[in-house]
C-alpha atoms as a PDB file:
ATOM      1  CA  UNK A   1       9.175   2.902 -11.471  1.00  0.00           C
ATOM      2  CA  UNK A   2      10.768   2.642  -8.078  1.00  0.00           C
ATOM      3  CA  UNK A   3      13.905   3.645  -6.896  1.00  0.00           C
ATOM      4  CA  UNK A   4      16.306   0.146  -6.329  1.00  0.00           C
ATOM      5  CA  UNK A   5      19.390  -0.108  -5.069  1.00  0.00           C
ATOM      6  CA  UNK A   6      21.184  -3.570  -6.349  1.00  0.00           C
ATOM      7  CA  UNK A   7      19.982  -5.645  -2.956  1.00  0.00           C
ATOM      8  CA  UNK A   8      18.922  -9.644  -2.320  1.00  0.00           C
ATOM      9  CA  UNK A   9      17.867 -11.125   0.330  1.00  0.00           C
ATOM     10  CA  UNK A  10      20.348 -12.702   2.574  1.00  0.00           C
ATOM     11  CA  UNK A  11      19.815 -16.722   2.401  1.00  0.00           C
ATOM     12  CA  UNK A  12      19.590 -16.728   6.313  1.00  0.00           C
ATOM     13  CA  UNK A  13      16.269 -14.805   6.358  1.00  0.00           C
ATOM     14  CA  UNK A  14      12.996 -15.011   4.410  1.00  0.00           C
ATOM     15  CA  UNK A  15      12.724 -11.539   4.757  1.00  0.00           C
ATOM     16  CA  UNK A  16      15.058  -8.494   4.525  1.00  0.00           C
ATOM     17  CA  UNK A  17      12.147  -6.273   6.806  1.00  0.00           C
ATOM     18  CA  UNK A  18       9.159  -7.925   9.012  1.00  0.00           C
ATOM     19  CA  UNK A  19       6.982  -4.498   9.720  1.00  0.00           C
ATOM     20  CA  UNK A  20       4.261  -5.454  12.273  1.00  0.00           C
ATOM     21  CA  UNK A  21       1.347  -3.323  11.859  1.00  0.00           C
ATOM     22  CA  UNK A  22      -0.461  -2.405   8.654  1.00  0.00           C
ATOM     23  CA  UNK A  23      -1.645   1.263   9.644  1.00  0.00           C
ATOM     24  CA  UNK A  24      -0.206   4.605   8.697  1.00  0.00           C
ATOM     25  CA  UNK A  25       3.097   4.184  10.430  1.00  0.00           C
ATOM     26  CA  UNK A  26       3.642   0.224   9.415  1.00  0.00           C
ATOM     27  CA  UNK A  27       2.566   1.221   5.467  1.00  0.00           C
ATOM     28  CA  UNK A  28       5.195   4.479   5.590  1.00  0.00           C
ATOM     29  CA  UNK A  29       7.759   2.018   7.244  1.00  0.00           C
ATOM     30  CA  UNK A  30       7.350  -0.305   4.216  1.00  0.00           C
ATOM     31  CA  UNK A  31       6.631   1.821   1.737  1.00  0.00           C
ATOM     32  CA  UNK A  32      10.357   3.126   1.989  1.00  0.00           C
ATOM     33  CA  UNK A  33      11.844  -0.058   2.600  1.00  0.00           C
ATOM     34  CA  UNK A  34      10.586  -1.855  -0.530  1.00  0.00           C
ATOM     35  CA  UNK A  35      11.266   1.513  -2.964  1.00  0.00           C
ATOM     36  CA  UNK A  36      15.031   1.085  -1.624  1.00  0.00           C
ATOM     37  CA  UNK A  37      15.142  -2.954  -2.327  1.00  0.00           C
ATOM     38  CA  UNK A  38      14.451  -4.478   0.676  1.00  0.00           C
ATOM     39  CA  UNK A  39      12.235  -7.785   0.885  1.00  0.00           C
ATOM     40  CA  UNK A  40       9.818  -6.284   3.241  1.00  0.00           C
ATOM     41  CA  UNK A  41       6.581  -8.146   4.583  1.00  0.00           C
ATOM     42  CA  UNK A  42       3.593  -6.500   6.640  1.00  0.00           C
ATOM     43  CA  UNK A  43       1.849  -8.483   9.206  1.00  0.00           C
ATOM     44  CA  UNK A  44      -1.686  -6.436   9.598  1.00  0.00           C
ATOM     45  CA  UNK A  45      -4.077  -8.189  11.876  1.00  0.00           C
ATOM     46  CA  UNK A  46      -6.718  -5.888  10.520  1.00  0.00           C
ATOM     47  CA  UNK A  47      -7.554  -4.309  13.698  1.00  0.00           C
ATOM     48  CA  UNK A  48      -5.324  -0.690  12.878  1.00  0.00           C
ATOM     49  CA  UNK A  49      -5.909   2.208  15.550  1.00  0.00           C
ATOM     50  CA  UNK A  50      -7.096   4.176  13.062  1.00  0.00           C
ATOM     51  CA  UNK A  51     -10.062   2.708  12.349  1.00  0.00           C
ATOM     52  CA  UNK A  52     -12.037   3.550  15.642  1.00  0.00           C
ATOM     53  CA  UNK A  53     -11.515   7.115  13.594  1.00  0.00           C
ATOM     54  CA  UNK A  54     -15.454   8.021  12.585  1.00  0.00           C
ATOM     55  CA  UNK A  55     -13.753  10.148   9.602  1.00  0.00           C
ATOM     56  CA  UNK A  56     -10.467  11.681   9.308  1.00  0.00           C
ATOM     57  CA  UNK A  57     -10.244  15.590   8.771  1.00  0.00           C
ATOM     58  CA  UNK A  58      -6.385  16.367   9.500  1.00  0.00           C
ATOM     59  CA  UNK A  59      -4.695  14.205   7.053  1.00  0.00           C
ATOM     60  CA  UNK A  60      -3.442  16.385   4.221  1.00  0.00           C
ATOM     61  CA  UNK A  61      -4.047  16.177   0.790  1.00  0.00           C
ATOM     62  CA  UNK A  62      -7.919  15.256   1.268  1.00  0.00           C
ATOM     63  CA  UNK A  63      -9.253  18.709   1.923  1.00  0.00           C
ATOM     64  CA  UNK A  64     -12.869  17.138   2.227  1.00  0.00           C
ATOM     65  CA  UNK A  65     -11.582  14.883   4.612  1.00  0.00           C
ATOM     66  CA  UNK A  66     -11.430  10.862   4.048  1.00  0.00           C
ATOM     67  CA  UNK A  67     -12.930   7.893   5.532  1.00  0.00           C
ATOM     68  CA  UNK A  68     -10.800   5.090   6.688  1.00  0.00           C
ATOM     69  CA  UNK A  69     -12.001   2.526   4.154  1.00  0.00           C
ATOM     70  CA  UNK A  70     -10.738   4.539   1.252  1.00  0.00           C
ATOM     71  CA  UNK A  71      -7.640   5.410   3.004  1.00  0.00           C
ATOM     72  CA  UNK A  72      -6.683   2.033   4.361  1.00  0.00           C
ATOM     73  CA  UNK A  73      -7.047   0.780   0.895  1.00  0.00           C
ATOM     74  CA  UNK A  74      -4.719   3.826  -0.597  1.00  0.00           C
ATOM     75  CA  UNK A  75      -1.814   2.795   2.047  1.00  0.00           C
ATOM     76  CA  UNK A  76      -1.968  -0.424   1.424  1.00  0.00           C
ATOM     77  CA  UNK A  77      -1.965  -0.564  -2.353  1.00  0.00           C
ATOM     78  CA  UNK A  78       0.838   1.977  -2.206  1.00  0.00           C
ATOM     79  CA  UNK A  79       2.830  -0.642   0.263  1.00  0.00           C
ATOM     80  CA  UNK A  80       1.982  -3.136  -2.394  1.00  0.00           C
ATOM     81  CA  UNK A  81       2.730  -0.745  -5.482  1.00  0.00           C
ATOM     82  CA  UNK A  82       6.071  -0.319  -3.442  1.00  0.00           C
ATOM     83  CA  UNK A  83       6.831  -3.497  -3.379  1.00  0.00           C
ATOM     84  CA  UNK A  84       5.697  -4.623  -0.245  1.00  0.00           C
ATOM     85  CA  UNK A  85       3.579  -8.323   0.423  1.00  0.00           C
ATOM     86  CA  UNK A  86       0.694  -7.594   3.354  1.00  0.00           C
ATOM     87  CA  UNK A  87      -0.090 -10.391   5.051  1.00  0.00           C
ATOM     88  CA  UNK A  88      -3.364 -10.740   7.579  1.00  0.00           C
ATOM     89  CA  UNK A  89      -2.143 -12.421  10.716  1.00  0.00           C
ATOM     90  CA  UNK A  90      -1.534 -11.424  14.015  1.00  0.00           C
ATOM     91  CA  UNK A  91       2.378 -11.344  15.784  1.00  0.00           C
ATOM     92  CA  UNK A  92       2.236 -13.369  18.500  1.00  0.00           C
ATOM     93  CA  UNK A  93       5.923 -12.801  19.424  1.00  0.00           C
ATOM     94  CA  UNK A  94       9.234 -12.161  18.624  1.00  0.00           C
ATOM     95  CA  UNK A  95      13.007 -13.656  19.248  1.00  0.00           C
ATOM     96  CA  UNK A  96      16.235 -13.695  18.472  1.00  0.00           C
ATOM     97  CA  UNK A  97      17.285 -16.049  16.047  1.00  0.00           C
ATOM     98  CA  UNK A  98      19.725 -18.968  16.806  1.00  0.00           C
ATOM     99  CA  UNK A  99      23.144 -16.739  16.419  1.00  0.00           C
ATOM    100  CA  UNK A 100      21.830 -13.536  17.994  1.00  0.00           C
ATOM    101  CA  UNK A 101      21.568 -12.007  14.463  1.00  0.00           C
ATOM    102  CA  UNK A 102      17.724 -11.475  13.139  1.00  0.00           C
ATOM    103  CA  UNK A 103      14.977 -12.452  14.423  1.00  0.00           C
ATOM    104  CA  UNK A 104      11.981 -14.922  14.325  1.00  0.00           C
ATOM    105  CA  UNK A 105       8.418 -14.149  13.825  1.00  0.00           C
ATOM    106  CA  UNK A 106       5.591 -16.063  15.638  1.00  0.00           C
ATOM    107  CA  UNK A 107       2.392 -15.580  14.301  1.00  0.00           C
ATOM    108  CA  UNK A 108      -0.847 -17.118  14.854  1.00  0.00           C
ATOM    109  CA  UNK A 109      -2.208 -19.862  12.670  1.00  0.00           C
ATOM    110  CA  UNK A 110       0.650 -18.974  10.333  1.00  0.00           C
ATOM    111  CA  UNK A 111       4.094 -20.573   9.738  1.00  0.00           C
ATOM    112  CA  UNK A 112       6.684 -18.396  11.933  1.00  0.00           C
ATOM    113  CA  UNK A 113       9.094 -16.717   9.810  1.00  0.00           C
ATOM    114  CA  UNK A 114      12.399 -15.020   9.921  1.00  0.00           C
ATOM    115  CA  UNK A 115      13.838 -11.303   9.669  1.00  0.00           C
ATOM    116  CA  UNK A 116      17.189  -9.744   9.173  1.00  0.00           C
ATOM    117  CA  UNK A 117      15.305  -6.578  10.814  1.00  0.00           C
ATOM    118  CA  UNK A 118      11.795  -5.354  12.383  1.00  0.00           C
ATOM    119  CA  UNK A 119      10.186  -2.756  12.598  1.00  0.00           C
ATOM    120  CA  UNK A 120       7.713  -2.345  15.156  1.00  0.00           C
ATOM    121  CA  UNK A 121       4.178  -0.298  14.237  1.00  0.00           C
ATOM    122  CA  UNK A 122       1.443  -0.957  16.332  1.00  0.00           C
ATOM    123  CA  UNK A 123      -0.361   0.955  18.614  1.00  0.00           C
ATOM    124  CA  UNK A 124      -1.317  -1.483  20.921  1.00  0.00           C
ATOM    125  CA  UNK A 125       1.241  -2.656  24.127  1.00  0.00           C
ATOM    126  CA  UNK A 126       4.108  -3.945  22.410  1.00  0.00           C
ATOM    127  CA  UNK A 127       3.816  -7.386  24.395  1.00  0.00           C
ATOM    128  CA  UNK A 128       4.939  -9.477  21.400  1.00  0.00           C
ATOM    129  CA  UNK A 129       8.475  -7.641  21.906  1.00  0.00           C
ATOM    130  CA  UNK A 130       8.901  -8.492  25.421  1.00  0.00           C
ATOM    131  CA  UNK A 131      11.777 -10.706  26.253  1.00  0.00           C
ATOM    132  CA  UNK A 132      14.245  -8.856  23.826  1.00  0.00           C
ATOM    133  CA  UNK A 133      15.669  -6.751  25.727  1.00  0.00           C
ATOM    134  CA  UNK A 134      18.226  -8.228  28.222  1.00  0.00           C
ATOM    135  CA  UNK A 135      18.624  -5.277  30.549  1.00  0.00           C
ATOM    136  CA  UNK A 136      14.192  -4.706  30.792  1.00  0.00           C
ATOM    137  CA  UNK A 137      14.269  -1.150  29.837  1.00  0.00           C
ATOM    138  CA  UNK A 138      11.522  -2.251  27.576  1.00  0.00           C
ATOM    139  CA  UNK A 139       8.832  -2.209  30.044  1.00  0.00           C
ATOM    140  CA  UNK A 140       8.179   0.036  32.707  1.00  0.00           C
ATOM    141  CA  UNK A 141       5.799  -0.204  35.961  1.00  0.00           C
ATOM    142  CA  UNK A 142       3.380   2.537  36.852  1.00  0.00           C
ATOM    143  CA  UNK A 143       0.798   2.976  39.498  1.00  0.00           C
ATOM    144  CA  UNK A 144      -2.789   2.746  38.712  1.00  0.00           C
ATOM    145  CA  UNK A 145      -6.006   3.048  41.220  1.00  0.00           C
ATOM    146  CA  UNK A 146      -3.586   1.782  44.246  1.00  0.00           C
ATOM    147  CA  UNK A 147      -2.301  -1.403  41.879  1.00  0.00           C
ATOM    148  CA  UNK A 148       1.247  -1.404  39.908  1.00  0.00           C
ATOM    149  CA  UNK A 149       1.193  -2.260  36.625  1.00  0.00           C
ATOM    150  CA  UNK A 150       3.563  -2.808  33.894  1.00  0.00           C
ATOM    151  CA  UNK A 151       3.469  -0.793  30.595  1.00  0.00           C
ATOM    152  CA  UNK A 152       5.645  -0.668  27.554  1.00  0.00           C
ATOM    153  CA  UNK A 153       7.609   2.478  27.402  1.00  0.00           C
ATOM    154  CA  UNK A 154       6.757   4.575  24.691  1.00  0.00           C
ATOM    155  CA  UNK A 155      10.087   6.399  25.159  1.00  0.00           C
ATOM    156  CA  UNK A 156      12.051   3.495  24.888  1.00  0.00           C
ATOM    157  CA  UNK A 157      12.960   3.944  20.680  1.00  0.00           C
ATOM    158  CA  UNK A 158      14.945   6.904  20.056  1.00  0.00           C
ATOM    159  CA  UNK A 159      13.324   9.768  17.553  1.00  0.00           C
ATOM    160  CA  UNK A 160      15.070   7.664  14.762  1.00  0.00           C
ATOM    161  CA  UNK A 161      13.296   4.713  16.022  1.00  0.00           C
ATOM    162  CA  UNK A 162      16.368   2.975  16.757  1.00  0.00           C
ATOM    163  CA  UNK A 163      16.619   1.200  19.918  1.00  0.00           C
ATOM    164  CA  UNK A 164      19.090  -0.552  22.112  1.00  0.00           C
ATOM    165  CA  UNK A 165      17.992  -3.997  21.033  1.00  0.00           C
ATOM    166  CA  UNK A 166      20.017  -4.345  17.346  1.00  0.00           C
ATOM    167  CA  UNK A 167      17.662  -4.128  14.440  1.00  0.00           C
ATOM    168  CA  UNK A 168      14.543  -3.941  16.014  1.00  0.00           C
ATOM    169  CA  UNK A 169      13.551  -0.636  15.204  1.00  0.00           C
ATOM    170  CA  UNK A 170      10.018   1.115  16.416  1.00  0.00           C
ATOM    171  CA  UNK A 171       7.681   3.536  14.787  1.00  0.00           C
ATOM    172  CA  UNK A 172       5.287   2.744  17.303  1.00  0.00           C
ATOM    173  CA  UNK A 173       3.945   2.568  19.971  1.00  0.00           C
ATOM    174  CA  UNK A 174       6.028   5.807  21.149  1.00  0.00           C
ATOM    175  CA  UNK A 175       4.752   9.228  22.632  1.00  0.00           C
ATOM    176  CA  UNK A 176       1.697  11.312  22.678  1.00  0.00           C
ATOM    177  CA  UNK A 177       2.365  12.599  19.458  1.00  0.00           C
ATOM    178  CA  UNK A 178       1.312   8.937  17.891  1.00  0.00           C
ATOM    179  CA  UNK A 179      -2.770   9.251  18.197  1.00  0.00           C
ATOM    180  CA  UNK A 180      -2.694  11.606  14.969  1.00  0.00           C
ATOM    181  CA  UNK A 181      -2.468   9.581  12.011  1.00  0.00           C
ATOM    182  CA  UNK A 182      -0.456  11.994  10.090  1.00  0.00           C
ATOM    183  CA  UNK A 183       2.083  11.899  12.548  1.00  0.00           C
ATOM    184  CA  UNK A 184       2.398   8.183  12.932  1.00  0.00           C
ATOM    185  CA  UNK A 185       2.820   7.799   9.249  1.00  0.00           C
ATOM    186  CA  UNK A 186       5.712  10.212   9.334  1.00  0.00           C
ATOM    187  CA  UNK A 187       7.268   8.402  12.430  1.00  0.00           C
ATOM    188  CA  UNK A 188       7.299   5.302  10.610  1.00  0.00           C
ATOM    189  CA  UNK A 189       8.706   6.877   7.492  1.00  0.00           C
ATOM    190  CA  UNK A 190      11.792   8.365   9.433  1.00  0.00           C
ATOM    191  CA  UNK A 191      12.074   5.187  11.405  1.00  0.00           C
ATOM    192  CA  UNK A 192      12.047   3.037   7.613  1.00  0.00           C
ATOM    193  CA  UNK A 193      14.848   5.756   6.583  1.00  0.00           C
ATOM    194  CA  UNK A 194      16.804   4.531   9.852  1.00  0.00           C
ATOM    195  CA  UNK A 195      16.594   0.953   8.771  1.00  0.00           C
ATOM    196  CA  UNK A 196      17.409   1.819   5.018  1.00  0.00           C
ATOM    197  CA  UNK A 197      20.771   3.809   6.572  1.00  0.00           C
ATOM    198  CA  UNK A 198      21.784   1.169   8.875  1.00  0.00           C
ATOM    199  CA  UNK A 199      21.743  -1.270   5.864  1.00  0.00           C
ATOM    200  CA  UNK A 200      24.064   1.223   3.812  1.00  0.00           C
ATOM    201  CA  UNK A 201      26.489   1.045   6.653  1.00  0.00           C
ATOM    202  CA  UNK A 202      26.492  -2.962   6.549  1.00  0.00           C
ATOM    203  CA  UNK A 203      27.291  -2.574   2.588  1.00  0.00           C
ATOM    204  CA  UNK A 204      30.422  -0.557   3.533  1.00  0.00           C
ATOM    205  CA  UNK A 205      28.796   3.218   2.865  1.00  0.00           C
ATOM    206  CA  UNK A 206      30.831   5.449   6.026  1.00  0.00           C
ATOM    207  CA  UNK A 207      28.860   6.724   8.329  1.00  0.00           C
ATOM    208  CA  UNK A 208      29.190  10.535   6.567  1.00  0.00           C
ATOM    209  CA  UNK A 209      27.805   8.662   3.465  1.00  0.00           C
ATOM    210  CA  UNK A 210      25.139   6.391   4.943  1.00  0.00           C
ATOM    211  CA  UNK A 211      22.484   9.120   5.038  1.00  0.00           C
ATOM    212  CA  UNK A 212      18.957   8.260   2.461  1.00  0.00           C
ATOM    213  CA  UNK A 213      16.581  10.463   0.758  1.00  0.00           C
ATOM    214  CA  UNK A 214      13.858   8.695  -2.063  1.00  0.00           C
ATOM    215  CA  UNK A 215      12.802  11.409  -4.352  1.00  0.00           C
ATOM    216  CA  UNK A 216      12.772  12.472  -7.972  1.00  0.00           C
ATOM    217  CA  UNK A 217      13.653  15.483  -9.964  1.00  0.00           C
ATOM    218  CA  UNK A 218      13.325  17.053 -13.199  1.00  0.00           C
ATOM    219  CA  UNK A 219      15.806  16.097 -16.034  1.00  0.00           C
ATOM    220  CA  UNK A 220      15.769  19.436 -16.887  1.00  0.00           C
ATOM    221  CA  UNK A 221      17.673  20.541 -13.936  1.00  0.00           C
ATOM    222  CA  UNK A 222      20.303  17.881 -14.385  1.00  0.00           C
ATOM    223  CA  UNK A 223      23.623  19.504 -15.381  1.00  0.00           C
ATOM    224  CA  UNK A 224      25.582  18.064 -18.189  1.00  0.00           C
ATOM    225  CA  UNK A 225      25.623  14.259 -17.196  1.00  0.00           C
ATOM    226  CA  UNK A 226      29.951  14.077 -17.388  1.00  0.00           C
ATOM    227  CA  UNK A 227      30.258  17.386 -15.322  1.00  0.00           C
ATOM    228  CA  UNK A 228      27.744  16.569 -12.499  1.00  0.00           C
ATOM    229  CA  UNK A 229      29.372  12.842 -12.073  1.00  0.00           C
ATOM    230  CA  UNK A 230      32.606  14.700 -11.571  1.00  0.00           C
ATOM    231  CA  UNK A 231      31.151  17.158  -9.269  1.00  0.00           C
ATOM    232  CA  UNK A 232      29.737  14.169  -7.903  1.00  0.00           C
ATOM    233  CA  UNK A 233      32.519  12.635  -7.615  1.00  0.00           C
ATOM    234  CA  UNK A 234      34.756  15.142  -5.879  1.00  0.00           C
ATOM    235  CA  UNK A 235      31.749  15.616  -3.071  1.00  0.00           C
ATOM    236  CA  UNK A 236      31.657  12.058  -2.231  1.00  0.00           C
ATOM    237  CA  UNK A 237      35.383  11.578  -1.535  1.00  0.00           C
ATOM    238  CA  UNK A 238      34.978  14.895   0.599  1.00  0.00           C
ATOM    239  CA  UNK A 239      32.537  13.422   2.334  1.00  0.00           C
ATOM    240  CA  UNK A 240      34.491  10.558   3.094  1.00  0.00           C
ATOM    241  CA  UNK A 241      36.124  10.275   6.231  1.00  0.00           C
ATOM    242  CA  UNK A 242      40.038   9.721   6.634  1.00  0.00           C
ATOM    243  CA  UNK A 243      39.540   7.333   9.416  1.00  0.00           C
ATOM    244  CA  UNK A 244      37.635   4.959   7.176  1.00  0.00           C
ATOM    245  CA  UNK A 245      39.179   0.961   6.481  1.00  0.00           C
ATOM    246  CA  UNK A 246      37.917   0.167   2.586  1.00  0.00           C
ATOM    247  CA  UNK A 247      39.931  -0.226  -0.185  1.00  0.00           C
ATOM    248  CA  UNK A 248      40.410   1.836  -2.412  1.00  0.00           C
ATOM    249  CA  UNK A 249      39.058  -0.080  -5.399  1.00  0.00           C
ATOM    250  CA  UNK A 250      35.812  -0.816  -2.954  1.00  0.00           C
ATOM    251  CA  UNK A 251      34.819   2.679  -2.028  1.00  0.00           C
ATOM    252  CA  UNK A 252      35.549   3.606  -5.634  1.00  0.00           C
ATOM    253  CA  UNK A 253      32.631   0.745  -6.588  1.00  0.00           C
ATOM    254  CA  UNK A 254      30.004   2.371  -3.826  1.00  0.00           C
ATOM    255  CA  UNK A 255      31.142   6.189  -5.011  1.00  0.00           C
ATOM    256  CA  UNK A 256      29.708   4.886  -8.659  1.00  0.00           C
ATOM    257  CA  UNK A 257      26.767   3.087  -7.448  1.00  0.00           C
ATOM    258  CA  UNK A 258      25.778   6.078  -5.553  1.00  0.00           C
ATOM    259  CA  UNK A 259      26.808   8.411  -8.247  1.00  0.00           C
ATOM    260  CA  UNK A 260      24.126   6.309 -11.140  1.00  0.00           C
ATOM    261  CA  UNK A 261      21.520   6.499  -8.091  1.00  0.00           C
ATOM    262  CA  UNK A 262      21.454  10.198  -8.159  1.00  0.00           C
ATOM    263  CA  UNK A 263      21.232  10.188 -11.804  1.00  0.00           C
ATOM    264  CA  UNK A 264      18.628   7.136 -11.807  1.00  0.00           C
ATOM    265  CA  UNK A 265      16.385   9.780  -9.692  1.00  0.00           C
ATOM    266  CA  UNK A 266      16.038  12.328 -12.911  1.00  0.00           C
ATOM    267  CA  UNK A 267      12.990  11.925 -15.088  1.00  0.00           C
ATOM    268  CA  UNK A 268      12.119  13.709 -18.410  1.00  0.00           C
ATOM    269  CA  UNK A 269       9.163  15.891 -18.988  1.00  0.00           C
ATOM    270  CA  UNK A 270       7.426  13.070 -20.942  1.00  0.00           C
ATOM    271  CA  UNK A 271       7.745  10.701 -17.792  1.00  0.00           C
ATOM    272  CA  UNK A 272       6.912  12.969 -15.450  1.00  0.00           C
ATOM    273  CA  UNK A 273       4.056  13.518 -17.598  1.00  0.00           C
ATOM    274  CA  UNK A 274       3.442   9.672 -17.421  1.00  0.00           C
ATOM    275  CA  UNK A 275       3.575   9.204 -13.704  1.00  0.00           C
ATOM    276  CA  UNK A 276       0.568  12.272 -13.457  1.00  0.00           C
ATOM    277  CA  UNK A 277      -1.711  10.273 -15.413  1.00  0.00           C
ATOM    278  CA  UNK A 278      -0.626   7.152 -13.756  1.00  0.00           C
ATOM    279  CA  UNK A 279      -0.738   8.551 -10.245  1.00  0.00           C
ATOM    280  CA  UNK A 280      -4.411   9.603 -10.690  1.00  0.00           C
ATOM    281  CA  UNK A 281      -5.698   6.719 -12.667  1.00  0.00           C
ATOM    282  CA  UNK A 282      -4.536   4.914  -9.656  1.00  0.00           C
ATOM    283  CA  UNK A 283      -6.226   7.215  -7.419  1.00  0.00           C
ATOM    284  CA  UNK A 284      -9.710   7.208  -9.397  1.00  0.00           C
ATOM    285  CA  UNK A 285      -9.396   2.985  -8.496  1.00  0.00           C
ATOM    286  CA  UNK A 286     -10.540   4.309  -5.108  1.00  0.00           C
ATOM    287  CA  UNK A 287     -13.155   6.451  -5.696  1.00  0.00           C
ATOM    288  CA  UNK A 288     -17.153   5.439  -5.899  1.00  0.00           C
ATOM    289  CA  UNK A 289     -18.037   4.644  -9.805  1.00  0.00           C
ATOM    290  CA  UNK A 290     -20.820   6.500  -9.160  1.00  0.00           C
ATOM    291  CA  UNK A 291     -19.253   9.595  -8.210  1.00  0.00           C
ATOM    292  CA  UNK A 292     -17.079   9.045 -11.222  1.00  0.00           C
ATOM    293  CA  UNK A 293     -20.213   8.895 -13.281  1.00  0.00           C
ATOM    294  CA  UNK A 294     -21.913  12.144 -11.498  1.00  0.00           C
ATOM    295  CA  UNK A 295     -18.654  13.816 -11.847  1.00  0.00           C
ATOM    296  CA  UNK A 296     -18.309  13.428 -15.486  1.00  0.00           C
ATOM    297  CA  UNK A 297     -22.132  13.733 -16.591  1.00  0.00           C
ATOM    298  CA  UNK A 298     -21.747  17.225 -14.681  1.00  0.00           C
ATOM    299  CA  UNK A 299     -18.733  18.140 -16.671  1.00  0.00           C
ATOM    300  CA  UNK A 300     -20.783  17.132 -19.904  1.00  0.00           C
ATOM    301  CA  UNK A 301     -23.160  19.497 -19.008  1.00  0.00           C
ATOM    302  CA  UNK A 302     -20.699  22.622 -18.122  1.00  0.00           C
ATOM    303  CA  UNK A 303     -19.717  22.021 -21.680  1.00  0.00           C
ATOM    304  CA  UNK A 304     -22.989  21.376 -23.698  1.00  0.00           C
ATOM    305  CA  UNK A 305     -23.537  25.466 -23.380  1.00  0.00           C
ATOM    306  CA  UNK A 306     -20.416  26.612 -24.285  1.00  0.00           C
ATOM    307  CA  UNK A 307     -20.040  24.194 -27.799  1.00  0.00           C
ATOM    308  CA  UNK A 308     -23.651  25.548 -28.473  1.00  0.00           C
ATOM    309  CA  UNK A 309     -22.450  29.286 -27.943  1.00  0.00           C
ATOM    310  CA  UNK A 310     -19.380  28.370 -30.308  1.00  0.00           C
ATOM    311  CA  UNK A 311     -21.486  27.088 -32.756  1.00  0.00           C
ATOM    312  CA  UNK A 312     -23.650  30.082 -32.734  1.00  0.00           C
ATOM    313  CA  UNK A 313     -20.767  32.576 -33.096  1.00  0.00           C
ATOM    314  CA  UNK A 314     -19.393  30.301 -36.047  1.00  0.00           C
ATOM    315  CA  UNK A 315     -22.631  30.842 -38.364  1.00  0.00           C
END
């Protein structure tokens, strides 16, 4: 079961998170925006970088390699497993909405909808975002065979994917770096855990508290449940700036809410136990039925000698 904080979508927006792009970076983006709540939507016209890849070798965990059929369909049921709703259709462009807060979504053939905040994952030149930025920082001109031309600048988001333009956040396109698919889907991970933290901050969580990590542990390394909520406890008001304007009663409220997060993210042995078999029965979804077949009629064999050997030694 996913990780959720207690979140809605605010009435102004259909969406909490418009990602635009459904390849590695878009997917990571999403997946860790919909495990923390968020109403998140990915626009994938289909036409991801990473399929002009013949075969990818350098993505770990597949130490045969993987083709990009099998692993398109992995990151996108995990986006939907997450939580996320993938939708085929191409961003034509973006604004701001009426208000200057969020933004609306033009896309083609499709109904334009609106965001409280996008993130940006496509390779290709970013021209949907132009007209966003007032000051035109966005775009940069560069000489080519005697003839200027403009270019997005792939420097433009910071490393956190945050950029000067208020909740438009970008995973890509951004530096070299981006044309390996394994680092593009940890870009867009780091720039989802951006978006997740600036949404803790708009809750009320101080900056020293707003920082986000999404992972599980074992129960069994869970102290006594009473003494690590007052441990707990004690860190998160040491944590907490002096400077800070909530009331008392209010931080108090966030301190427990983050306090049954942390303890929401230990699992017992028999669920952990759960989650392997689920995790792989998902995985064998993927996988040619006749390589499933081969597979196990080889393992039948391995063991036909072996139960005849036992059976000899028994008499």
């Amino acid at each position: 079961m996913s990780e959720r904080d207690s979140t809605r979508t605010e009435a102004a927006f259909d969406h909490d998170v418009v990602v635009i792009g459904g390849g590695p970076a878009g997917c990571a983006a999403g997946v860790f925006t919909a495990r923390h709540g968020l109403d998140t939507v990915i626009f994938d016209r289909g036409r991801s970088s990473i399929q002009r890849c013949a075969h990818l070798e350098n993505y770990l965990g597949f130490p045969g390699g993987i083709d990009i059929e099998t692993l398109y369909g992995l990151m996108h049921d995990h986006a939907e497993e997450a939580g996320c709703e993938i939708v085929p259709a191409l961003v034509e462009s973006i604004e701001r909405n009426d208000g200057g807060e969020g933004f609306v979504i033009d896309l083609q053939d499709v109904v334009p909808v609106t965001a409280r905040r996008v993130i940006a994952a496509t390779r290709y030149d970013g021209e949907y975002m132009r007209g966003l930025d007032d000051e035109g920082a966005m775009f940069e001109t560069r000489e080519h065979d005697g003839e200027e031309h403009e270019h997005f600048d792939k420097d433009y988001a910071e490393r956190d994917g945050t950029t000067p333009v208020d909740d438009l956040f970008i995973a890509s396109p951004y530096g070299d770096t981006g044309y390996q698919a394994l680092m593009a889907a940890g870009r867009g991970a780091r720039t989802a855990i951006s978006v997740v933290e600036a949404v803790r901050r708009e809750r009320g969580y101080p900056d020293s508290l707003a920082n986000y990590y999404n992972w599980v542990r074992r129960e069994t390394e869970l102290e006594d449940e009473s003494a690590a909520r007052n441990r707990w406890r004690e860190h998160f008001d040491e944590r907490v700036a002096e400077d800070h304007d909530l009331e008392e009663d209010r931080l108090a409220e966030l301190r427990e809410r983050e306090i049954d997060r942390k303890i929401g993210m230990y699992i017992s042995d028999d669920e952990i136990e759960r989650r392997r078999e689920r995790g792989q029965e998902r995985l064998l979804e993927h996988i040619d039925d006749d390589l499933i077949l081969d597979a196990a009629r080889a393992i039948e064999a391995e063991k036909r000698p072996t139960q005849r050997q036992q059976g000899a030694d028994g008499k």
